[in-house]
C-alpha atoms as a PDB file:
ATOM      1  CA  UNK A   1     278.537 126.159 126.957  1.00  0.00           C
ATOM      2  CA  UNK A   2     277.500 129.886 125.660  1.00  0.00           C
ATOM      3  CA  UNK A   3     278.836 131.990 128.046  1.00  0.00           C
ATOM      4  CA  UNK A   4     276.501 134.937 126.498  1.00  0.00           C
ATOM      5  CA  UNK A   5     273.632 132.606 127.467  1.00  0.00           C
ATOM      6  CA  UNK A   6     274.900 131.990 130.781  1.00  0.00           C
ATOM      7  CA  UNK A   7     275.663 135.837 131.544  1.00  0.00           C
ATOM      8  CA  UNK A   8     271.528 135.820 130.316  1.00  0.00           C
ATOM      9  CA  UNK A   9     270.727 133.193 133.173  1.00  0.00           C
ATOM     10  CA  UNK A  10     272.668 135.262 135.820  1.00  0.00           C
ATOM     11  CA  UNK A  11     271.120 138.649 134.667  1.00  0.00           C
ATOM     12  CA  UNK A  12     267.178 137.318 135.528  1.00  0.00           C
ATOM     13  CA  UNK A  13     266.261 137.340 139.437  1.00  0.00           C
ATOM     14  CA  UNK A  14     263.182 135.991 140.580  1.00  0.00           C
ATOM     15  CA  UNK A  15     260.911 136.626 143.748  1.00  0.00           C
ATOM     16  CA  UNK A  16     258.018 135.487 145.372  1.00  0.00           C
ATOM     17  CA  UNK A  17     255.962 137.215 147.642  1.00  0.00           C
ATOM     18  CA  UNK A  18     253.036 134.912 149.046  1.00  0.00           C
ATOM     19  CA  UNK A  19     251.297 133.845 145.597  1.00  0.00           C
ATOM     20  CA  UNK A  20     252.983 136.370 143.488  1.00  0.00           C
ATOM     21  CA  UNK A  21     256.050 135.773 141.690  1.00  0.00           C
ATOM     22  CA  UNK A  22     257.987 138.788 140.137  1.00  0.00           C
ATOM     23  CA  UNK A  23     260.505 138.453 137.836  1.00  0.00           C
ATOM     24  CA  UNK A  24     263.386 140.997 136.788  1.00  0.00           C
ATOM     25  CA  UNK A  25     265.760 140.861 133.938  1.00  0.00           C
ATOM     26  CA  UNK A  26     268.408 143.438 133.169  1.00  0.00           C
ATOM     27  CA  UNK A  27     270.449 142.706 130.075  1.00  0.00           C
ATOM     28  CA  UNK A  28     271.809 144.348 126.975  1.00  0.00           C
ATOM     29  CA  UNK A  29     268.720 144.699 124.251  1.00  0.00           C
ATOM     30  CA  UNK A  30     272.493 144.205 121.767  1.00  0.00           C
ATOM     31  CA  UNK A  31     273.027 140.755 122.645  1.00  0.00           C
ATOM     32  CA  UNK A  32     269.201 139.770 123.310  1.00  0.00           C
ATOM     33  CA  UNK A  33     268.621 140.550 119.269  1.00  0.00           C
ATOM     34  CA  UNK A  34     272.101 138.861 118.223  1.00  0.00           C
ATOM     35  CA  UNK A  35     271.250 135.682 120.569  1.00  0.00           C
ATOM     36  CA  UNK A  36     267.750 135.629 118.611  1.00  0.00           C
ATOM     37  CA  UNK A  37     269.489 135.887 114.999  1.00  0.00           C
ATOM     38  CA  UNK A  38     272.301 133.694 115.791  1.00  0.00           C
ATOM     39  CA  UNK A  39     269.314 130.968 117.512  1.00  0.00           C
ATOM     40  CA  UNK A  40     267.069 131.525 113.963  1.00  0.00           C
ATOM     41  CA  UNK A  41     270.579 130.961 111.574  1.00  0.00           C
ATOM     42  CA  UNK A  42     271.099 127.864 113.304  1.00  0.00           C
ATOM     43  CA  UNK A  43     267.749 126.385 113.187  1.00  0.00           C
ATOM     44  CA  UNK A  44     267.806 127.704 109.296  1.00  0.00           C
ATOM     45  CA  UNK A  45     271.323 125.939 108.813  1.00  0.00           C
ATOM     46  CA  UNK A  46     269.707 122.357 110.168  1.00  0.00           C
ATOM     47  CA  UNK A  47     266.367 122.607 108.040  1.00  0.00           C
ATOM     48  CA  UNK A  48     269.137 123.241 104.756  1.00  0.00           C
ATOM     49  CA  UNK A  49     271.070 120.406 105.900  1.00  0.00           C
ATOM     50  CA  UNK A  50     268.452 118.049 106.664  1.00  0.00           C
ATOM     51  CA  UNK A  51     266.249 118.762 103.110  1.00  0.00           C
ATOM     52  CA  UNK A  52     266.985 115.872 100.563  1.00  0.00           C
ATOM     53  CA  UNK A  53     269.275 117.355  97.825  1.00  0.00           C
ATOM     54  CA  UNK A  54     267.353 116.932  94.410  1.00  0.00           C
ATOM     55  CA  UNK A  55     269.201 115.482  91.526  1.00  0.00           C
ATOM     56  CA  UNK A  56     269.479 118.182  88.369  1.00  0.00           C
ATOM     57  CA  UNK A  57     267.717 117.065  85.512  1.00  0.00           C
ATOM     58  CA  UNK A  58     269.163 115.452  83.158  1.00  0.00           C
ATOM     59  CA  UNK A  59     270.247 117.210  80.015  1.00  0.00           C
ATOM     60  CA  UNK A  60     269.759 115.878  76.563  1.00  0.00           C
ATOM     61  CA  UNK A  61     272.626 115.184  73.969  1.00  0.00           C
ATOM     62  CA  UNK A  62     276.022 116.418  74.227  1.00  0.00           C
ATOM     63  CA  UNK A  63     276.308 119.705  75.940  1.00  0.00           C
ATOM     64  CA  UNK A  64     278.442 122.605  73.639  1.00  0.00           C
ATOM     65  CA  UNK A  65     277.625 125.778  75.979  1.00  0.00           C
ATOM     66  CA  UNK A  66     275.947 126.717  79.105  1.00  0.00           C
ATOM     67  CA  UNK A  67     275.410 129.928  80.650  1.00  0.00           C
ATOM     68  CA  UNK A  68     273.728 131.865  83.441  1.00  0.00           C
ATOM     69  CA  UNK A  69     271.484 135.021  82.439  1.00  0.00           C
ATOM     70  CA  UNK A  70     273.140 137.249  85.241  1.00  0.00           C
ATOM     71  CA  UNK A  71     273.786 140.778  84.052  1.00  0.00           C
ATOM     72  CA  UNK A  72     272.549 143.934  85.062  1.00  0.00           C
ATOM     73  CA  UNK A  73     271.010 145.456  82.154  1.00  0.00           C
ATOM     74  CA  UNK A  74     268.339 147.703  83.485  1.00  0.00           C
ATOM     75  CA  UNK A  75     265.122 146.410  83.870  1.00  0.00           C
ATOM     76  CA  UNK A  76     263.098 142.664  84.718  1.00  0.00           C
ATOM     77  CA  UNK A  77     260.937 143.162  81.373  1.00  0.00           C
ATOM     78  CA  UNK A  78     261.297 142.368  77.493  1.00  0.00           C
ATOM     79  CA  UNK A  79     262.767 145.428  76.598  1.00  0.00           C
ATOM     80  CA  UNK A  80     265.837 146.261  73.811  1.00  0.00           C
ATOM     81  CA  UNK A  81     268.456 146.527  76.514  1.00  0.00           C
ATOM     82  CA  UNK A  82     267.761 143.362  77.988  1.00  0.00           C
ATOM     83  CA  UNK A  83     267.907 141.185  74.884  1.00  0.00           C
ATOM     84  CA  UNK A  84     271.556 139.758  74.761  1.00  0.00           C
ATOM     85  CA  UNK A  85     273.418 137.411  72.736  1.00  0.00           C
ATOM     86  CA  UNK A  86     275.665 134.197  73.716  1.00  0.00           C
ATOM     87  CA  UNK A  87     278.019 132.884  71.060  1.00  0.00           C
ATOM     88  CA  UNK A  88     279.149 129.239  71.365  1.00  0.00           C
ATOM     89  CA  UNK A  89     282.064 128.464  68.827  1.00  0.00           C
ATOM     90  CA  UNK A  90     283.415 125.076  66.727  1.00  0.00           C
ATOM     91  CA  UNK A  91     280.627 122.971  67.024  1.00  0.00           C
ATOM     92  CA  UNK A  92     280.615 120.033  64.910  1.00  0.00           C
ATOM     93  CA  UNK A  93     277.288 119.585  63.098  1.00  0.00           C
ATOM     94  CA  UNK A  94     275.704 116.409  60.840  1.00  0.00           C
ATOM     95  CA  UNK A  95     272.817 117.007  58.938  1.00  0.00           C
ATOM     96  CA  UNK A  96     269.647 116.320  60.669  1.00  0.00           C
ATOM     97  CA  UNK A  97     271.094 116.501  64.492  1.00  0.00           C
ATOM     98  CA  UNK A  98     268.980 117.684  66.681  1.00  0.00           C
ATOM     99  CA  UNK A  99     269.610 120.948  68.346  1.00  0.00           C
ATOM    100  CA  UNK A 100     268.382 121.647  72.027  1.00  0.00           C
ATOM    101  CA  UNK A 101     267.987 124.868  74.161  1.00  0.00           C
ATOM    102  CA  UNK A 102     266.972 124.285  77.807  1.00  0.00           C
ATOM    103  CA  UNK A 103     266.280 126.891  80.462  1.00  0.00           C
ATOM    104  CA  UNK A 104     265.542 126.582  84.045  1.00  0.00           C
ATOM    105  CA  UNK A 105     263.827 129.839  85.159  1.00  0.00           C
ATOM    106  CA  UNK A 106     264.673 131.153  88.598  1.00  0.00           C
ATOM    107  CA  UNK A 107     262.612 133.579  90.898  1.00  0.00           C
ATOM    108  CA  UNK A 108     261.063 136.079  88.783  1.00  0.00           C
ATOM    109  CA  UNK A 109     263.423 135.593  85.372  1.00  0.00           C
ATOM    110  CA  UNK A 110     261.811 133.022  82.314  1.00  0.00           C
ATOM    111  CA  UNK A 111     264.837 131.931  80.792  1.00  0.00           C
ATOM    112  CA  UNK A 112     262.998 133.920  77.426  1.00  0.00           C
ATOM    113  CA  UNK A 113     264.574 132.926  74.303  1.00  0.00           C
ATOM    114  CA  UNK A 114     264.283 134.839  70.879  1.00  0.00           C
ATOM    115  CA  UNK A 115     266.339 133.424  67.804  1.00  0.00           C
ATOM    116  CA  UNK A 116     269.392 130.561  67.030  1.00  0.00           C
ATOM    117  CA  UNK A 117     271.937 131.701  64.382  1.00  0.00           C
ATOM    118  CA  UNK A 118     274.040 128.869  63.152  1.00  0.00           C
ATOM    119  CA  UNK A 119     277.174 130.662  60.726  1.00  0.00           C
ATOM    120  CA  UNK A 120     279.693 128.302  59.364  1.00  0.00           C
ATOM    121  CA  UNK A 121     283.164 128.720  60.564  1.00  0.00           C
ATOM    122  CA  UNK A 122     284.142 128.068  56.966  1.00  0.00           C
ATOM    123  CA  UNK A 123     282.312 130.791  55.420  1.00  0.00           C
ATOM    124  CA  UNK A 124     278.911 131.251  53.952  1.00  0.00           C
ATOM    125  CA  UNK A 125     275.580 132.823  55.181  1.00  0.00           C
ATOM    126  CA  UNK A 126     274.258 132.413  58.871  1.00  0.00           C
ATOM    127  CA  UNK A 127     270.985 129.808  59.362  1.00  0.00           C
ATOM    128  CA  UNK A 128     268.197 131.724  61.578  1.00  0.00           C
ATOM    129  CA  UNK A 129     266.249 129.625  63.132  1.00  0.00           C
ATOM    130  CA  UNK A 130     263.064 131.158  65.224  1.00  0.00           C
ATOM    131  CA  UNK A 131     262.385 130.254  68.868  1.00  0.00           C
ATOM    132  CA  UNK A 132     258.647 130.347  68.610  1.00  0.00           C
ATOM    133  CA  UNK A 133     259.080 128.071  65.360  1.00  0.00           C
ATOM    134  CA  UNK A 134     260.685 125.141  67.257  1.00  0.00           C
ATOM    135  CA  UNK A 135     259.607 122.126  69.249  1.00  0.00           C
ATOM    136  CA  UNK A 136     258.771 123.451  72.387  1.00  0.00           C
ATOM    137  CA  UNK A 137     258.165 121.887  75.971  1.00  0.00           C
ATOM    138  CA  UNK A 138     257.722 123.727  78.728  1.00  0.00           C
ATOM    139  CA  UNK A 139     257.821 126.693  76.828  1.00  0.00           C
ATOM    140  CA  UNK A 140     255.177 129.093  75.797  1.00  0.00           C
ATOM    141  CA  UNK A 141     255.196 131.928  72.821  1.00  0.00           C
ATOM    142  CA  UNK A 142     254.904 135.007  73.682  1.00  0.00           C
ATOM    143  CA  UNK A 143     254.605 138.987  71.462  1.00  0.00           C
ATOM    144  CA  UNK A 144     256.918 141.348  72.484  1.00  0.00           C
ATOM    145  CA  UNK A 145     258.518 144.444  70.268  1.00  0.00           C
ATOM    146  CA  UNK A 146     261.782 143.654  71.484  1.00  0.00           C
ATOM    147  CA  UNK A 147     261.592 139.961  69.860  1.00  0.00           C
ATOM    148  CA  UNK A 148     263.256 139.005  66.598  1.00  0.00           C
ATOM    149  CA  UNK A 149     259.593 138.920  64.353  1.00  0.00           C
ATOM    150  CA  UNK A 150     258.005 140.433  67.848  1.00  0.00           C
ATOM    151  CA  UNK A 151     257.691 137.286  69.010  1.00  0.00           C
ATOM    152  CA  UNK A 152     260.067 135.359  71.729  1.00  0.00           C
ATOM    153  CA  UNK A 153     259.032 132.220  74.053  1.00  0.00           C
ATOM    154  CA  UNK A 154     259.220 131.938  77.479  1.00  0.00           C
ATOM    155  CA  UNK A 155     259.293 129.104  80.312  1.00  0.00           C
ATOM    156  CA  UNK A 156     255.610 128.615  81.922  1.00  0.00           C
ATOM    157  CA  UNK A 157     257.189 125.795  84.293  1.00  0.00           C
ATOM    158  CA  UNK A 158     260.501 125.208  86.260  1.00  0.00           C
ATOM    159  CA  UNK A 159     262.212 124.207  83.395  1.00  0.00           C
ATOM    160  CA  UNK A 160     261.762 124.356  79.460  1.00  0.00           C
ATOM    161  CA  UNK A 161     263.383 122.647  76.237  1.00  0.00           C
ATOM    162  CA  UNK A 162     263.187 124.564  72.367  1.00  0.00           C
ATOM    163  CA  UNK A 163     264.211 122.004  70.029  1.00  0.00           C
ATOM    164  CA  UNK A 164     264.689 121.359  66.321  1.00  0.00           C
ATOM    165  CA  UNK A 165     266.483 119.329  63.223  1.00  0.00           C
ATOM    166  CA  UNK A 166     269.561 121.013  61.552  1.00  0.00           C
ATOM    167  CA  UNK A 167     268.578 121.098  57.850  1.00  0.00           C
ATOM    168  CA  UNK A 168     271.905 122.427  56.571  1.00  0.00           C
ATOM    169  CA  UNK A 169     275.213 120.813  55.312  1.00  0.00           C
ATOM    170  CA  UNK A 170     277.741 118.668  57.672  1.00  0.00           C
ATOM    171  CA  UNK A 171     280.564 121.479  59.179  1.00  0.00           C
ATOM    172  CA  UNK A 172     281.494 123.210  62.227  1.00  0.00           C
ATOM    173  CA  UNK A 173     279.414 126.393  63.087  1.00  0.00           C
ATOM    174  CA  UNK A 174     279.469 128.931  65.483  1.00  0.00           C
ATOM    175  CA  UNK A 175     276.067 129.264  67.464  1.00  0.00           C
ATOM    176  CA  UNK A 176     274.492 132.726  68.148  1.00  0.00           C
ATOM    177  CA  UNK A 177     272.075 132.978  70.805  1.00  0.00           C
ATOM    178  CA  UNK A 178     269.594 135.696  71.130  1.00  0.00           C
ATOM    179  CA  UNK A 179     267.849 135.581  74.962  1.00  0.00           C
ATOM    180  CA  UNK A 180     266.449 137.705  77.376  1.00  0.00           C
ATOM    181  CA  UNK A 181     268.558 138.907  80.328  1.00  0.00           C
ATOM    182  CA  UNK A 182     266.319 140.660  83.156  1.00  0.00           C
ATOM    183  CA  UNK A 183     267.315 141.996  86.292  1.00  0.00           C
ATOM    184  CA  UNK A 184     265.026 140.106  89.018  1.00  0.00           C
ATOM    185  CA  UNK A 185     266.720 136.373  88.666  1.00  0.00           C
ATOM    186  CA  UNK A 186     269.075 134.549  87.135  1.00  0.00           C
ATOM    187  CA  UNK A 187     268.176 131.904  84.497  1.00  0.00           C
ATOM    188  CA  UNK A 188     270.473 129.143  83.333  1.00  0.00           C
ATOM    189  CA  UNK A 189     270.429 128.298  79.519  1.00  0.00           C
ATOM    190  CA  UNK A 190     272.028 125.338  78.168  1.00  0.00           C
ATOM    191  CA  UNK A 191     272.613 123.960  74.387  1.00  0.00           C
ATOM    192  CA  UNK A 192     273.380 120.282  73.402  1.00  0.00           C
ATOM    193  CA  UNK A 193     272.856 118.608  70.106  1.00  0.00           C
ATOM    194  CA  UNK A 194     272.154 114.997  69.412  1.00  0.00           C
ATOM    195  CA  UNK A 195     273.944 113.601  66.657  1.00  0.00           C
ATOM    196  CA  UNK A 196     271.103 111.963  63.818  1.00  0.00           C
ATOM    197  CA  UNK A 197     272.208 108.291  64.739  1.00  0.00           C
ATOM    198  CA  UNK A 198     271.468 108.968  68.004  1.00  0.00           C
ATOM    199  CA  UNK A 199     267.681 110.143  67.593  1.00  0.00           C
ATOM    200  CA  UNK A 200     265.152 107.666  68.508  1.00  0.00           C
ATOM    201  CA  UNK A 201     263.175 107.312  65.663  1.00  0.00           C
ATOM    202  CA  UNK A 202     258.843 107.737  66.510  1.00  0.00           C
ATOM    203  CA  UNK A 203     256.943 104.927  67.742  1.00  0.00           C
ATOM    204  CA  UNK A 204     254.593 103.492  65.493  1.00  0.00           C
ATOM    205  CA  UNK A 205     251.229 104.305  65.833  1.00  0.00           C
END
């Protein structure tokens, strides 16, 4: 049914002389390449559709912001220029919920964070709460100059969680995020919080 494949056929002519067979093909180098990218996007389109389709992982607590780490800013290191900030506004806080930061790393960029800054809407001083300082999974510490206290952390698997308990006073803050934004990948960084009745309390021992 391809007529380009069928003008292929008619181009090759075959002969046989005695126990030698010669064959002869005449036909535009153009299409040859083309029919070979068009055969390898096919067979690339079946293998895509045929691989299962793997659930995303669950996030935990109620999500208040998510983001993808996909500007430009001139290099795929820890450097001043790539440190950026996300603010997520209004969110409702209780004492002792827990705050989560997840990141799922892609290609060569660690979904790095540096620093939380909690300021109430109401007024009052911001909270600053430490990446390297919180309860991390997935995540590893790591010194750089460019890092709030030269210090930032950074995912060491697929996917990472920084967690920890809001000491302050019941209100609505806005959230200040301090990450890394590199230029070879594009992380995705997501914050929920998990209100204090909700926290499971620790198994006994």
């Amino acid at each position: 049914t391809d007529k380009y494949l069928a003008e292929f056929l008619k181009s090759v002519a075959v002969a046989r002389e005695k126990n030698t067979v010669t064959l002869h093909l005449a036909y535009s180098s153009d299409r040859l390449i083309a029919m070979f990218n068009e055969f390898k996007a096919s067979q690339q389109a079946e293998r895509t559709k045929s691989r299962p389709t793997r659930p995303a992982p669950k996030i935990d607590g109620e999500i208040v912001g998510t983001w993808t780490a996909d500007q430009e800013l001139g290099a795929n290191s820890v450097t001043a220029e790539t440190m950026a900030s996300k603010t997520i506004e209004n969110v409702a806080l209780k004492s002792g919920s827990l705050i989560i930061l997840t990141g799922v790393r892609q290609a060569e960029e660690y979904a790095r964070l540096d620093r939380v800054e909690l300021t109430p809407v109401a007024g009052g001083a911001p909270l600053r709460f430490e990446a390297e300082h919180m309860n991390l999974r997935g995540y590893g510490v790591e010194n750089s100059p460019a890092a709030s206290g030269g210090k930032l952390v950074v995912v060491r698997s697929p996917r990472g969680t920084a967690q920890f308990q809001f000491p302050g006073a019941d209100g609505v803050y806005n959230f200040t995020v301090r990450y890394c934004d590199e230029n070879d990948g594009k992380s995705i960084y997501t914050v929920s919080v998990k209100a204090p009745e909700e926290i499971e309390a620790p198994a006994a021992p």
